[in-house]
Protein backbone atom coordinates (compact mmCIF):
# COMPACT_ATOMS: atom_id res chain seq x y z
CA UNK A 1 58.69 -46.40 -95.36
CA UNK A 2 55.32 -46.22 -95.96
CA UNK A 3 54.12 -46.56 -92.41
CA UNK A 4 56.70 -43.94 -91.49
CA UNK A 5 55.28 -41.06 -93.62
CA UNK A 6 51.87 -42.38 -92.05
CA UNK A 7 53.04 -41.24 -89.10
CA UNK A 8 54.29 -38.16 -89.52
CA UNK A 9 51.52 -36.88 -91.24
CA UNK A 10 49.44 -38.11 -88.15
CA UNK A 11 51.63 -36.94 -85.91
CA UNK A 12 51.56 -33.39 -87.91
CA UNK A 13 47.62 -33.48 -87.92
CA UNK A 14 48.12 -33.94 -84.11
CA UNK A 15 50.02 -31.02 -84.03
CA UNK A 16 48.58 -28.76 -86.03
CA UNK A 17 44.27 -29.71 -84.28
CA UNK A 18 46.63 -28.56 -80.71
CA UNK A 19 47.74 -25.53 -82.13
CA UNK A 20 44.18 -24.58 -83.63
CA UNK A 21 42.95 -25.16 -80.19
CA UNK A 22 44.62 -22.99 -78.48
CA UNK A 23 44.22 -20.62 -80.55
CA UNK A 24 40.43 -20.46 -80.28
CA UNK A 25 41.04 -20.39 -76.26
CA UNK A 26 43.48 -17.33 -76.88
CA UNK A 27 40.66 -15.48 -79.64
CA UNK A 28 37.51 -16.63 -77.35
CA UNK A 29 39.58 -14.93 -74.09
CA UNK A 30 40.47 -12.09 -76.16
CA UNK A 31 36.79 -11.72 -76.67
CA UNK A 32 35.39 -12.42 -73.43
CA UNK A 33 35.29 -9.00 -71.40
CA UNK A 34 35.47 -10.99 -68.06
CA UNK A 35 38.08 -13.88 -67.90
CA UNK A 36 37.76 -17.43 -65.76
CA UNK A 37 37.31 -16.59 -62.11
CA UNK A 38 40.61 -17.99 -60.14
CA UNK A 39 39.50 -21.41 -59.09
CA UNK A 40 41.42 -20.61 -55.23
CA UNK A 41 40.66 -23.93 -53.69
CA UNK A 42 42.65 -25.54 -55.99
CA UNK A 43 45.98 -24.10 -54.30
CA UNK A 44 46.70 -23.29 -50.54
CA UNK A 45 49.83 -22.79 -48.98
CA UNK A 46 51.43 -25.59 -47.26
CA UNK A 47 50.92 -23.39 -43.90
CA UNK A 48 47.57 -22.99 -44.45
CA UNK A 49 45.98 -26.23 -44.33
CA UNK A 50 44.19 -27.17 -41.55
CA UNK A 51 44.28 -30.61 -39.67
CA UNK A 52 40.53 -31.16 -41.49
CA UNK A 53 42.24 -30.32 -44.95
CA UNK A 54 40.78 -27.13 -44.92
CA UNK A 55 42.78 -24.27 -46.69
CA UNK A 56 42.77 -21.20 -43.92
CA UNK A 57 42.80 -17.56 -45.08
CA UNK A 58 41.40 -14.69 -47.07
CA UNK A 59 39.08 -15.64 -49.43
CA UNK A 60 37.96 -13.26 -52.54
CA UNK A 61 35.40 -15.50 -54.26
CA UNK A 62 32.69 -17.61 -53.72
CA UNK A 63 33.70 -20.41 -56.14
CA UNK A 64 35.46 -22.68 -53.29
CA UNK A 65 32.99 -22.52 -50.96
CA UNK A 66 29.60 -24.94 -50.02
CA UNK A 67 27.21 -24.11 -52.47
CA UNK A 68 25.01 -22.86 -49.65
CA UNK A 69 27.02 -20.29 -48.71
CA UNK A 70 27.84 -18.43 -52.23
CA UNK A 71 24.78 -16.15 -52.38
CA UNK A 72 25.31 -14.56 -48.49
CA UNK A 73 28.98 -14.57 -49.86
CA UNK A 74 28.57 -13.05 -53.25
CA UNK A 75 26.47 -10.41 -51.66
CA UNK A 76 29.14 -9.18 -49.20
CA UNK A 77 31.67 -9.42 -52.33
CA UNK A 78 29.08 -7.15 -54.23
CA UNK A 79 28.80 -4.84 -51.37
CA UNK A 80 32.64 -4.10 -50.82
CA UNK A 81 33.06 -3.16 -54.31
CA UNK A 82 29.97 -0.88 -54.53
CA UNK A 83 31.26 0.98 -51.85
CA UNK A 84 34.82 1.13 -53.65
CA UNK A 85 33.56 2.27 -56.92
CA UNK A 86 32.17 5.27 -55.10
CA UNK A 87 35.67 6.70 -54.93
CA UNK A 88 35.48 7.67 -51.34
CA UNK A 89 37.84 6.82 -48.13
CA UNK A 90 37.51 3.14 -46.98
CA UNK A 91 39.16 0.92 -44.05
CA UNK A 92 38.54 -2.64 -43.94
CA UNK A 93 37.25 -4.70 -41.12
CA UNK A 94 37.96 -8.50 -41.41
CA UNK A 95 35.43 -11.07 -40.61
CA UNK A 96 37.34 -14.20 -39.45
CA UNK A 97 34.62 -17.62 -38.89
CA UNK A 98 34.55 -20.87 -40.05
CA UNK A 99 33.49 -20.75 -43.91
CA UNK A 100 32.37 -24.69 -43.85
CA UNK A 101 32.71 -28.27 -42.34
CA UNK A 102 35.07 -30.40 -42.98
CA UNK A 103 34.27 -32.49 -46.01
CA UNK A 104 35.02 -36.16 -44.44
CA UNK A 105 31.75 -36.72 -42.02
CA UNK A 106 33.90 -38.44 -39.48
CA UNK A 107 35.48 -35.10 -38.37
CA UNK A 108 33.15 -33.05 -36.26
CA UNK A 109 32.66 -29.07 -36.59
CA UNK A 110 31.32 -27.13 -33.37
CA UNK A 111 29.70 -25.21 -36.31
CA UNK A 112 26.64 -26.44 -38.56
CA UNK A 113 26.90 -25.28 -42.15
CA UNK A 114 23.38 -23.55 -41.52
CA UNK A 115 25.29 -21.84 -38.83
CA UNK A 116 28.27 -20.49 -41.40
CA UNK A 117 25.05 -19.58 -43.41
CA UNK A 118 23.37 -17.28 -40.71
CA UNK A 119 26.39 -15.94 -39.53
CA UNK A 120 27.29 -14.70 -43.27
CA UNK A 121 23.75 -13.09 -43.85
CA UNK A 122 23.80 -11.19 -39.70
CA UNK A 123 27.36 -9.93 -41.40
CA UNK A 124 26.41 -8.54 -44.59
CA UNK A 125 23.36 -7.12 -43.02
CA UNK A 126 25.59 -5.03 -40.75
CA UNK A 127 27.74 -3.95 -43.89
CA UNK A 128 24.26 -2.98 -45.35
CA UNK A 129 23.87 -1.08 -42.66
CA UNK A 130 27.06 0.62 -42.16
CA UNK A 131 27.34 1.99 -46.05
CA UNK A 132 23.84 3.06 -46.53
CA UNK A 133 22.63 4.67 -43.36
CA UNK A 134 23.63 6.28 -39.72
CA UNK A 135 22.29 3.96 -37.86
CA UNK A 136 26.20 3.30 -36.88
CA UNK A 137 26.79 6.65 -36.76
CA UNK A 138 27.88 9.17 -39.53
CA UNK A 139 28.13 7.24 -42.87
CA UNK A 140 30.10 10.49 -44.22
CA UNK A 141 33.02 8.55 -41.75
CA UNK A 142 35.32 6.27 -44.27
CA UNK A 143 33.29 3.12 -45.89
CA UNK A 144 33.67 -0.13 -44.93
CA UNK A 145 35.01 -3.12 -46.60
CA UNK A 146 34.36 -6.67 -45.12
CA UNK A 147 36.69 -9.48 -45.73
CA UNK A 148 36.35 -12.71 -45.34
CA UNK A 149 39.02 -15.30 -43.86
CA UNK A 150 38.80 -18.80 -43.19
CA UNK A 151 39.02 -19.79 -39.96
CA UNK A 152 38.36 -23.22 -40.34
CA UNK A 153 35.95 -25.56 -38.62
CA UNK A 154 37.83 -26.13 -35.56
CA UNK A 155 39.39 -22.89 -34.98
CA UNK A 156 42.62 -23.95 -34.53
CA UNK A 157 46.04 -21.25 -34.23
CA UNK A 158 48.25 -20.80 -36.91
CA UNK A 159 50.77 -18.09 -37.29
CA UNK A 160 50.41 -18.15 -41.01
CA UNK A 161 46.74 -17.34 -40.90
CA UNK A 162 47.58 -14.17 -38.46
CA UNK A 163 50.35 -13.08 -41.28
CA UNK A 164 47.92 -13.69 -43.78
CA UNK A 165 44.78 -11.19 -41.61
CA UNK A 166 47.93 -8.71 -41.14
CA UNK A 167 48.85 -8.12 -44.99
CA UNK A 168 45.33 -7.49 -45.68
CA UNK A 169 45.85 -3.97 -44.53
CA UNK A 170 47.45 -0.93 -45.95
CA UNK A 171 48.03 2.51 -44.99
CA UNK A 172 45.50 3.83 -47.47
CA UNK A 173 43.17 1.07 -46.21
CA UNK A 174 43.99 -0.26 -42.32
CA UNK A 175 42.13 -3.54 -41.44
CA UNK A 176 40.96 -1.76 -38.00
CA UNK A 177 38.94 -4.75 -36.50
CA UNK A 178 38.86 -8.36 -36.84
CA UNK A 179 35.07 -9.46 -35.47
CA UNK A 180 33.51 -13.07 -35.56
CA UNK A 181 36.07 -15.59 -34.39
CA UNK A 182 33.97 -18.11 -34.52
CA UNK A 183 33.23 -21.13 -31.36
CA UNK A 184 35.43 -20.62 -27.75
CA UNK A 185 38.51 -22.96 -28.58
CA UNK A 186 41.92 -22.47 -27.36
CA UNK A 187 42.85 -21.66 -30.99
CA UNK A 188 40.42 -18.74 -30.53
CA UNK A 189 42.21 -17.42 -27.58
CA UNK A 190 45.42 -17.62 -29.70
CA UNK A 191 44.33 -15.81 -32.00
CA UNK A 192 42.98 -13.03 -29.88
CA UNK A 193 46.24 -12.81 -28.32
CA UNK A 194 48.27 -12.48 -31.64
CA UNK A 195 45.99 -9.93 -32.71
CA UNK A 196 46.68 -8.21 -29.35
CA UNK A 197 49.94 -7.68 -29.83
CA UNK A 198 49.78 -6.74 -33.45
CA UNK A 199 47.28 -4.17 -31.88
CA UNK A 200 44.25 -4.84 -33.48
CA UNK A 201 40.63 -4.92 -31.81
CA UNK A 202 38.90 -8.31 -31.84
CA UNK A 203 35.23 -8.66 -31.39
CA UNK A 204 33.68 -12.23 -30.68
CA UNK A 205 29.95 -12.78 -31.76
CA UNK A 206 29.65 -15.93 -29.66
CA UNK A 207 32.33 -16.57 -28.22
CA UNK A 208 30.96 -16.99 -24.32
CA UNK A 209 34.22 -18.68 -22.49
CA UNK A 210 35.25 -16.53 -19.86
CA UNK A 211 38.68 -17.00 -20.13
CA UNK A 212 38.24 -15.05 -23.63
CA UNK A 213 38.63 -11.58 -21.89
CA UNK A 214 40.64 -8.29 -22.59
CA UNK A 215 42.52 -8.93 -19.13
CA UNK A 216 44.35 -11.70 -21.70
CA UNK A 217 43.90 -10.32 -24.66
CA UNK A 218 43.77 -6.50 -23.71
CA UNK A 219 42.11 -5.70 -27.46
CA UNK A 220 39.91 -8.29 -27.16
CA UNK A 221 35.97 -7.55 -26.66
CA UNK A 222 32.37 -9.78 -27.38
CA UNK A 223 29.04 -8.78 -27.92
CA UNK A 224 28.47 -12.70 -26.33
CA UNK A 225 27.47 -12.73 -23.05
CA UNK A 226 30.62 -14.80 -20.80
CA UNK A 227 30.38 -18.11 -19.11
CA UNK A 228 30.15 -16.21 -15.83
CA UNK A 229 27.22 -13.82 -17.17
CA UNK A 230 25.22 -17.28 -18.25
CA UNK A 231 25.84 -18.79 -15.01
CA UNK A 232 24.56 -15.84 -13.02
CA UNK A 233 21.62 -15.80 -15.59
CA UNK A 234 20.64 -19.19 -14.17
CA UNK A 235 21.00 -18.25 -10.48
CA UNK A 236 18.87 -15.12 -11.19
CA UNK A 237 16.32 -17.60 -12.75
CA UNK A 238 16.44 -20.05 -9.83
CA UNK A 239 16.38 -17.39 -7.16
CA UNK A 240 13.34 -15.58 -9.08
CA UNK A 241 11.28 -18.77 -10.00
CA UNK A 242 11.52 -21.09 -6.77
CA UNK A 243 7.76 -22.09 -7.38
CA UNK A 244 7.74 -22.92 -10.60
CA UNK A 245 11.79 -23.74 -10.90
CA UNK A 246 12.21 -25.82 -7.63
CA UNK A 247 15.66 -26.96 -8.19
CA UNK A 248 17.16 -28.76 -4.73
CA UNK A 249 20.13 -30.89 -5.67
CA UNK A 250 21.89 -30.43 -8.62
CA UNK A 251 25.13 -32.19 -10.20
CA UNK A 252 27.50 -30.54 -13.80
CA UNK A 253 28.11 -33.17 -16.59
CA UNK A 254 31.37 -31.48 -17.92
CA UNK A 255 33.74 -32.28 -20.49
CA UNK A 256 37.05 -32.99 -19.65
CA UNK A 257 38.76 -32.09 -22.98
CA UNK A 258 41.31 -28.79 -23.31
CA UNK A 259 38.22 -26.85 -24.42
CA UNK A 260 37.70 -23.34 -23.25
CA UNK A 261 33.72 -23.25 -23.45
CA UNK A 262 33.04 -25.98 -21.69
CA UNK A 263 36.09 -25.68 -18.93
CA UNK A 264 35.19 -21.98 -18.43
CA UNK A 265 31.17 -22.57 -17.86
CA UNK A 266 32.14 -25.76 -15.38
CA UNK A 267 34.08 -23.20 -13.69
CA UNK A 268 31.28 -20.72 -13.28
CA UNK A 269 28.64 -23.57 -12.38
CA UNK A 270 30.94 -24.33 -9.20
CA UNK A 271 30.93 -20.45 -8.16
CA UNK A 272 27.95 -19.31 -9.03
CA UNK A 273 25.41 -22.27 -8.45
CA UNK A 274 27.65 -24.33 -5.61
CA UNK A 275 24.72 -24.75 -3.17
CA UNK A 276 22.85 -27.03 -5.07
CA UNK A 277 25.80 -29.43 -5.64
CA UNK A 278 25.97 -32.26 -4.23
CA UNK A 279 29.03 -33.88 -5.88
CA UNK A 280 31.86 -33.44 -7.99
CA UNK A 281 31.33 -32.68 -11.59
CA UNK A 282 30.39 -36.06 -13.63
CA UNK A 283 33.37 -35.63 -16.87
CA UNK A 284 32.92 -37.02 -20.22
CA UNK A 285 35.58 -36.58 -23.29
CA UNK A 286 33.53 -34.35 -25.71
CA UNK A 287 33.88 -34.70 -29.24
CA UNK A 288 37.22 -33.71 -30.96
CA UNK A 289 38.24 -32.99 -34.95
CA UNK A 290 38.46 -36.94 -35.74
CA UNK A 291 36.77 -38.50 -32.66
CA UNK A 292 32.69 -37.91 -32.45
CA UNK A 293 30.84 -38.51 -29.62
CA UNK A 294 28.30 -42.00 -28.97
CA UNK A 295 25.85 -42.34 -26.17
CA UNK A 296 27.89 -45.31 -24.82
CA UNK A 297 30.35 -42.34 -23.68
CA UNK A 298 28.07 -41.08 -20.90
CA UNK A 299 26.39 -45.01 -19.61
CA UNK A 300 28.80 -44.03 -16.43
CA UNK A 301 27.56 -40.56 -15.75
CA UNK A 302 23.93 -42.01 -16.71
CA UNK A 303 24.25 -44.63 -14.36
CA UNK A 304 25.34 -42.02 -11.48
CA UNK A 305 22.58 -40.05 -12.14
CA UNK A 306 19.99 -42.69 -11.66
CA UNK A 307 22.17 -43.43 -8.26
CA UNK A 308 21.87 -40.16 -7.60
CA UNK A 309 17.85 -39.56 -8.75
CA UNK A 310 17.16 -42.30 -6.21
CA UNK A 311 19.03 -41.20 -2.97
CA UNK A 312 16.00 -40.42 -0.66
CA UNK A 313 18.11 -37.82 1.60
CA UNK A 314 19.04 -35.62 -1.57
CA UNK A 315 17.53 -36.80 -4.81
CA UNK A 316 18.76 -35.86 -7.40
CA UNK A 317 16.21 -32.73 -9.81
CA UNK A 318 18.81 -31.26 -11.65
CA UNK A 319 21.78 -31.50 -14.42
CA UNK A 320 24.10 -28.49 -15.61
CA UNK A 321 25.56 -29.78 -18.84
CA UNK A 322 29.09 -27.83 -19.57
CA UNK A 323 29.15 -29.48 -22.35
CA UNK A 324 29.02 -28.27 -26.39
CA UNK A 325 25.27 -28.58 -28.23
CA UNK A 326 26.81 -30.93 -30.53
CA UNK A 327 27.59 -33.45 -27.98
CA UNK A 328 24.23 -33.16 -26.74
CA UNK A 329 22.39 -35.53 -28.65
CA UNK A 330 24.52 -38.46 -27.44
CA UNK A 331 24.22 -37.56 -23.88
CA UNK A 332 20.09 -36.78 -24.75
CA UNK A 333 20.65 -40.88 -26.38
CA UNK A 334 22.02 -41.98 -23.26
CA UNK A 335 19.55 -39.97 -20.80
CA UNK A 336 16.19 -41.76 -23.19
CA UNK A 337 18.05 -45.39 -21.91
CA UNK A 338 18.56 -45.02 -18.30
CA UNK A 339 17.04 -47.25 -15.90
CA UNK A 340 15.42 -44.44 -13.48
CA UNK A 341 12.95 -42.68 -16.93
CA UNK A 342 10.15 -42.65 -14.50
CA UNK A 343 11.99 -39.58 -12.69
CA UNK A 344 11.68 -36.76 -14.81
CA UNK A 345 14.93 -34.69 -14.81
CA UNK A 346 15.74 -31.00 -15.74
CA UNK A 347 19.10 -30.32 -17.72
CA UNK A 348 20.48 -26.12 -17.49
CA UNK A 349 22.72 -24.69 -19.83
CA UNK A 350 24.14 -21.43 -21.03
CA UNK A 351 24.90 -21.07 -24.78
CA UNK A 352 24.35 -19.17 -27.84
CA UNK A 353 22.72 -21.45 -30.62
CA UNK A 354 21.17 -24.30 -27.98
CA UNK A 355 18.26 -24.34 -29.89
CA UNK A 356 19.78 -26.55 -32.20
CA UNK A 357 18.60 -29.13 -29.27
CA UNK A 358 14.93 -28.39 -30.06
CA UNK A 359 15.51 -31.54 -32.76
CA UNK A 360 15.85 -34.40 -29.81
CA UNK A 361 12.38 -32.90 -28.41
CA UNK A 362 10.54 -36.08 -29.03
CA UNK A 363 13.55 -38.20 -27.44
CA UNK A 364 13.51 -35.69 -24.80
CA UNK A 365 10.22 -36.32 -24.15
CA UNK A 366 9.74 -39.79 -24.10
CA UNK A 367 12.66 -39.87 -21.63
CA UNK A 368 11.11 -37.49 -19.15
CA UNK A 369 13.47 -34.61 -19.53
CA UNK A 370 13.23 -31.32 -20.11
CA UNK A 371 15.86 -28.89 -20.69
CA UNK A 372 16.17 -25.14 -19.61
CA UNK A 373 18.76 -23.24 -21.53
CA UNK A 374 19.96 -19.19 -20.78
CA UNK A 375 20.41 -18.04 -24.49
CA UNK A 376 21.83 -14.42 -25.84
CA UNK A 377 19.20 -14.23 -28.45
CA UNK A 378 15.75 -15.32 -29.11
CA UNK A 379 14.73 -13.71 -32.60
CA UNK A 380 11.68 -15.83 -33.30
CA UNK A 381 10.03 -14.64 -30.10
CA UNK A 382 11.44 -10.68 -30.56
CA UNK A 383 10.35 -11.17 -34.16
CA UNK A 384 6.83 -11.30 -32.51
CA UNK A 385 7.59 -8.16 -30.20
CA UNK A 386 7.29 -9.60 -26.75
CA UNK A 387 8.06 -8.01 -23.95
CA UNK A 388 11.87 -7.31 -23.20
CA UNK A 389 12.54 -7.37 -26.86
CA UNK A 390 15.43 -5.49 -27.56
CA UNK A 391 15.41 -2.13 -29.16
CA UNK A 392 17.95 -2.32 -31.94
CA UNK A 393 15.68 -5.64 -32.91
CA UNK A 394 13.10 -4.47 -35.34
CA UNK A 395 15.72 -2.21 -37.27
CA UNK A 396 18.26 -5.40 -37.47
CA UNK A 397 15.11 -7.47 -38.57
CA UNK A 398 13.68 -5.30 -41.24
CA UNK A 399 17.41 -4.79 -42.95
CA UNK A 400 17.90 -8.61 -42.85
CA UNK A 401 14.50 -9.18 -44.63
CA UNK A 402 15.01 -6.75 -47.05
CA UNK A 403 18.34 -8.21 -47.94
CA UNK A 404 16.21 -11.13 -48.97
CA UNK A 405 17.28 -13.71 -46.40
CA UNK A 406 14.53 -15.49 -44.73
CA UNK A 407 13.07 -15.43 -41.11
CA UNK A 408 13.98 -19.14 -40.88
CA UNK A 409 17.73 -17.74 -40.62
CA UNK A 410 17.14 -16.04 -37.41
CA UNK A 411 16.36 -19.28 -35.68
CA UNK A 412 19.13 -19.46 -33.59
CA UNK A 413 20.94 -16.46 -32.91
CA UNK A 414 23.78 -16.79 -34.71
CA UNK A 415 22.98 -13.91 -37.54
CA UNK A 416 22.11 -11.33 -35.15
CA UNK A 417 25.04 -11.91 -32.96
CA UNK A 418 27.11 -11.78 -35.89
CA UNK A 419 25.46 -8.48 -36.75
CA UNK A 420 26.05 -7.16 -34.00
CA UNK A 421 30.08 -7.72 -34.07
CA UNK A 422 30.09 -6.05 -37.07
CA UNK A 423 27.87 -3.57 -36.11
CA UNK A 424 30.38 -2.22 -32.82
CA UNK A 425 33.39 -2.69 -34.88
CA UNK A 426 32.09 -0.26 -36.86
CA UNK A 427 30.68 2.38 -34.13
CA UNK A 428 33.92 2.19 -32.62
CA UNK A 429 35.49 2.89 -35.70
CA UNK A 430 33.00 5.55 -36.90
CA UNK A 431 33.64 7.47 -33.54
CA UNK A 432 37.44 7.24 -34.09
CA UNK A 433 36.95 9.00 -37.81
CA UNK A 434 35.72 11.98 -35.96
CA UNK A 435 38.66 14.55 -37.17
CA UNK A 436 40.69 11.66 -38.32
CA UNK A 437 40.27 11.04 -41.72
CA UNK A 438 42.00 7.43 -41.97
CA UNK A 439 41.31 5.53 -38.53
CA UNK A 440 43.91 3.24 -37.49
CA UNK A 441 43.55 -0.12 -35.38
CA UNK A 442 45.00 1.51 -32.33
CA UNK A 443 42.21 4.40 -33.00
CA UNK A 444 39.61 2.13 -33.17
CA UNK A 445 40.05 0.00 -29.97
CA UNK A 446 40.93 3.76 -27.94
CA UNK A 447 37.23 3.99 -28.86
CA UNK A 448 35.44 1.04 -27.44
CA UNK A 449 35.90 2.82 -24.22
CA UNK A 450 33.63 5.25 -25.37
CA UNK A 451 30.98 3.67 -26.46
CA UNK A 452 28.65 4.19 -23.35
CA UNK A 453 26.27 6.37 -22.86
CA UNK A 454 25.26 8.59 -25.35
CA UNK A 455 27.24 6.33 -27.53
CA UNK A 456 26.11 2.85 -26.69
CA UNK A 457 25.22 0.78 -29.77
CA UNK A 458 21.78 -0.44 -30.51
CA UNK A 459 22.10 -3.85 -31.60
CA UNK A 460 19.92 -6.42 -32.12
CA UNK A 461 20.29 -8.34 -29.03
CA UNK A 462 20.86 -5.56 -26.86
CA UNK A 463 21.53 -1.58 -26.25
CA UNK A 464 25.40 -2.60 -25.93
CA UNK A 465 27.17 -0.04 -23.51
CA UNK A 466 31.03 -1.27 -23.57
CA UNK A 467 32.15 1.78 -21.21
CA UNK A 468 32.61 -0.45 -17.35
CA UNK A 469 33.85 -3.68 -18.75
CA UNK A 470 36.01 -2.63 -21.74
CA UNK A 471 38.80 -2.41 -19.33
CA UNK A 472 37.60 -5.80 -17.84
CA UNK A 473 36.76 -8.65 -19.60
CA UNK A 474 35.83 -6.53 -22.96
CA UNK A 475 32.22 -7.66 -22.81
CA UNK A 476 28.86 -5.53 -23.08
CA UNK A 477 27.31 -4.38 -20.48
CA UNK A 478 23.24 -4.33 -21.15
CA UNK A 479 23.69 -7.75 -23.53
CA UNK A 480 20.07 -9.35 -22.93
CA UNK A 481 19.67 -13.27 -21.86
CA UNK A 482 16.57 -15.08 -22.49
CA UNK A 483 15.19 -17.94 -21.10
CA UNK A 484 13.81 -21.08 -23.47
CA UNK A 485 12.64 -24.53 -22.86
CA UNK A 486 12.80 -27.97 -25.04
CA UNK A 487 10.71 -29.90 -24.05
CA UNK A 488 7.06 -30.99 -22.26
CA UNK A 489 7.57 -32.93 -19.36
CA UNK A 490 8.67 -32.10 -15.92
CA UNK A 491 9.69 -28.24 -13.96
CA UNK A 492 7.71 -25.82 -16.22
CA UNK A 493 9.76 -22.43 -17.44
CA UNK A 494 7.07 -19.67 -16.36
CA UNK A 495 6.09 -17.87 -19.81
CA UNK A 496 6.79 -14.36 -20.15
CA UNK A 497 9.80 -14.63 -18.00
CA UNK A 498 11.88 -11.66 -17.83
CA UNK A 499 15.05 -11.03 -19.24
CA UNK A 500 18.56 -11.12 -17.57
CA UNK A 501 20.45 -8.19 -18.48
CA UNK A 502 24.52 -8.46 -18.19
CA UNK A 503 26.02 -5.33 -15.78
C-alpha cells in the first residue's frame, strides 16, 4: 500500500514538472515579440520530393537550406519585404534553380553548391537593381518581389512543382516571369512548356540547348547563348585564327544519355563544324542522378583517339567534347593515361561555367592537352576592362560589390548570367507597366518583342536586343562569347581575341 501511494505521488510530481513546463514555453512565447521560424524542411508534400530526396517548391526561409547559401538568401528575403513595407504596387517574378546538391555524395548535381551560391548573389543584385534605381527602366513602374522555388539538383518535371509556381500569384500581385531554370535537362524543357501554356514568360540564365527555344515553348526566352550560337562561335574562331588555331581533323566525344545539352551541341558540332570530321561521334554514358562518371568509361574512345592521333593520312588535332563540365574530369583522367601523350591534343567546347575545368590544369598539362572553350561570360577579364567588355559590365559589377559579395563569385559566369535573367524579366515587365498599373504575365511576354532598339537591355554580358529572335528561338541577339584557354601545352589561343557576338 505503501509502494502504491509512492507512486502516485511520483507519478503526480511527473505531472505537475510537465504542466509547469509548458507553461514557461506558453509565458516565454507570450513574451517573445518574434516566434520560432517554421522549420519547412521538416515537411514536404509527398509530390514534392524529388528522386534525390529533395523537397521541390517555394521556399520562404533560409533555415532549410546549405549553410552557404542563407546570407545571398536572407538578403533577397530582406529585399522583398523592404519593398512591401513601402506600401506601393508590386508583382512578383519567381526565380526557379536548384537551391543545393543532393545530400548523399553518390548522386551527382550538374550544379556545384558554389554555383547555387553565385547564381543567388547575380539574382539579388538584379532585385537591388530593379527597386532602387532606373537602370531597368522607371522604378515608379510596380516593385518587384523575387521568390524563390526549388528546382532541385537535377531539374527534373513535376506537375506539382508547376501548381505550386502557379498559386504563388494573385490578382493584386501576378507572378509575371519565371527566370533561372537552372542546367538544359529535359525536365527543363517541361517545365518551359507547362509554363507556356499557363502563359507565363520563362527566361533561362544558362540554359544553352537549342532545343530550349520559343518555337517549343512559344513564352520561352534565354539570355544564354544556344548550342547553335556556341558552335558557330567556334567556326568563327577557326575560320579567323587558322595560324595560330590550325585545326585539320577533328572527331565529337558525345554523350549518349537523354540529355538536352549535350544532344543539342552534338547536333550543332555535325552542322556547323562537319568539315573537319573525320568520323562518327565517339559516345560515352554521362553521369546520371545515382550513376557518376569514372575514367574507365572513356578507355574505348581514348583508345580511338590514339588510333586516330596516329593515322598518317589524317591525324587526328582535335576533340569537340558534347559532353557536361562535370564529366570532364574523368574523360581529362582518361586523356592523362593514353598511350599516344607524346601528341599533344586540343579539346573545344561551348558552355557557360567551363571554367570549373581550370582545376585539372596540372593533369591537363602533364597529358599534353589543352582545352579551348567558347564561354558567355568572362567577368575576371571584364572586371579588368579589356577590350570587348560589355557595357552593362561595370554597372552589374559595382552593384554586386556593394552588396558585399566578393569578386571571387564572378569566377564563372554564373552570377552575371543570372543577373541578367532577372534583369530582362524585369525590363519587359517595366515596359508593360507603361499605362497599366498591374502588369499581367501575358503583358509581360507581349513585351519582350519590344525590347530592341531603343529598348535593348544593358546587361552584364551583353547589350541584349530580343526584337529578331523573340519570335524564333527567344534568345538575345548581341549576347557576347568569349574565348578562354586551360591549359599550357599545344595550339596557342591568340590573346586579345575578339569577341563573338550572337545575331
Amino acid at each position: 500500500m505503501i509502494g502504491g501511494k509512492k507512486a502516485v505521488l511520483y507519478t503526480a510530481a511527473v505531472l505537475i514538472a510537465i504542466a509547469l513546463g509548458a507553461l514557461l514555453v506558453v509565458v516565454r512565447w507570450r513574451d517573445d515579440p518574434v516566434p520560432p521560424p517554421p522549420v519547412a524542411s521538416i515537411a514536404c508534400a509527398p509530390e514534392l520530393i524529388a528522386a534525390t530526396g529533395e523537397c521541390l517548391g517555394p521556399v520562404s526561409d533560409s533555415a532549410r537550406l546549405d549553410a552557404t547559401l542563407r546570407p545571398a538568401v536572407d538578403k533577397i528575403i530582406q529585399a522583398n519585404q523592404d519593398m512591401i513595407a513601402k506600401g506601393g504596387r508590386y508583382v512578383r517574378i519567381v526565380l526557379l534553380t536548384p537551391l543545393g546538391v543532393p545530400a548523399n555524395a553518390n548522386k551527382r548535381s550538374a550544379i556545384s553548391i558554389a554555383q547555387v551560391r553565385f547564381s543567388l548573389e547575380g539574382a539579388y543584385t538584379a532585385l537591388l537593381r530593379a527597386n532602387s534605381t532606373r537602370e531597368f527602366f522607371d522604378p515608379d513602374a510596380p516593385g518587384v518581389e523575387l521568390l524563390l522555388v526549388e528546382q532541385g539538383s537535377r531539374q527534373e518535371y513535376v506537375a506539382a512543382l508547376r501548381d505550386a509556381i502557379l498559386k504563388l500569384s494573385s490578382k493584386e500581385h501576378p507572378v509575371v516571369a519565371v527566370a533561372g531554370l537552372g542546367s538544359s535537362f529535359s525536365g527543363t524543357e517541361e517545365m518551359t512548356r507547362a509554363l507556356a501554356d499557363a502563359g507565363i514568360p520563362s527566361i533561362g540564365a544558362v540554359t544553352s540547348a537549342t532545343s530550349l527555344s520559343a518555337a517549343n515553348a512559344r513564352t520561352f526566352h534565354s539570355v544564354s547563348p544556344s548550342n547553335v550560337d556556341y558552335a558557330l562561335a567556334l567556326e568563327h574562331l577557326l575560320a579567323t585564327q587558322k595560324k595560330a588555331l590550325p585545326v585539320k581533323h577533328a572527331l565529337i566525344v558525345a554523350d549518349q544519355n537523354d540529355d538536352p545539352y549535350p544532344r543539342t551541341l552534338t547536333e550543332a558540332f555535325q552542322t556547323r563544324l562537319k568539315s573537319y570530321l573525320i568520323s562518327a561521334p565517339q559516345v560515352f554514358s554521362g553521369s546520371t542522378v545515382d550513376t557518376p562518371v569514372t575514367a574507365n568509361v572513356f578507355v574505348p574512345i581514348v583508345t580511338n583517339i590514339c588510333s586516330a592521333v596516329q593515322d598518317q593520312r589524317a591525324p587526328l588535332d582535335t576533340v569537340f567534347f558534347a559532353g557536361r563540365v562535370a564529366d570532364f574530369g574523368a574523360f581529362a583522367e582518361a586523356l592523362a593515361n593514353r598511350v599516344c601523350r607524346q601528341r599533344p591534343l586540343t579539346v573545344m567546347v561551348g558552355a557557360t561555367g567551363f571554367q570549373a575545368a581550370q582545376d585539372r590544369v596540372k593533369l591537363l598539362d602533364e597529358a599534353q592537352v589543352t582545352v579551348i572553350y567558347a564561354s558567355s561570360a568572362d567577368a575576371p577579364d571584364w572586371s579588368h576592362g579589356v577590350p570587348g567588355t560589355p557595357e552593362g559590365y561595370p554597372a552589374f559589377r559595382k552593384w554586386f560589390l556593394s552588396a558585399g559579395f566578393e569578386e571571387a563569385s564572378l569566377s564563372d559566369g554564373y552570377a552575371v548570367s543570372y543577373h541578367d535573367a532577372i534583369a530582362v524579366a524585369v525590363s519587359a515587365t517595366r515596359l508593360a507597366a507603361l499605362g497599366n498599373p498591374v502588369p499581367t504575365a501575358a503583358d509581360v511576354q507581349a513585351q519582350f518583342a519590344n525590347l530592341a532598339l531603343a529598348n535593348t537591355v544593358k546587361a552584364g554580358t551583353g547589350t541584349l536586343d530580343f526584337g529578331s529572335r523573340a519570335a524564333g528561338d527567344g534568345r538575345a541577339k548581341g549576347k557576347v562569347v568569349v574565348f578562354r584557354q586551360i591549359g599550357a601545352t599545344g595550339m596557342r589561343l591568340p590573346a586579345g581575341v575578339p569577341p563573338y557576338l550572337t545575331d
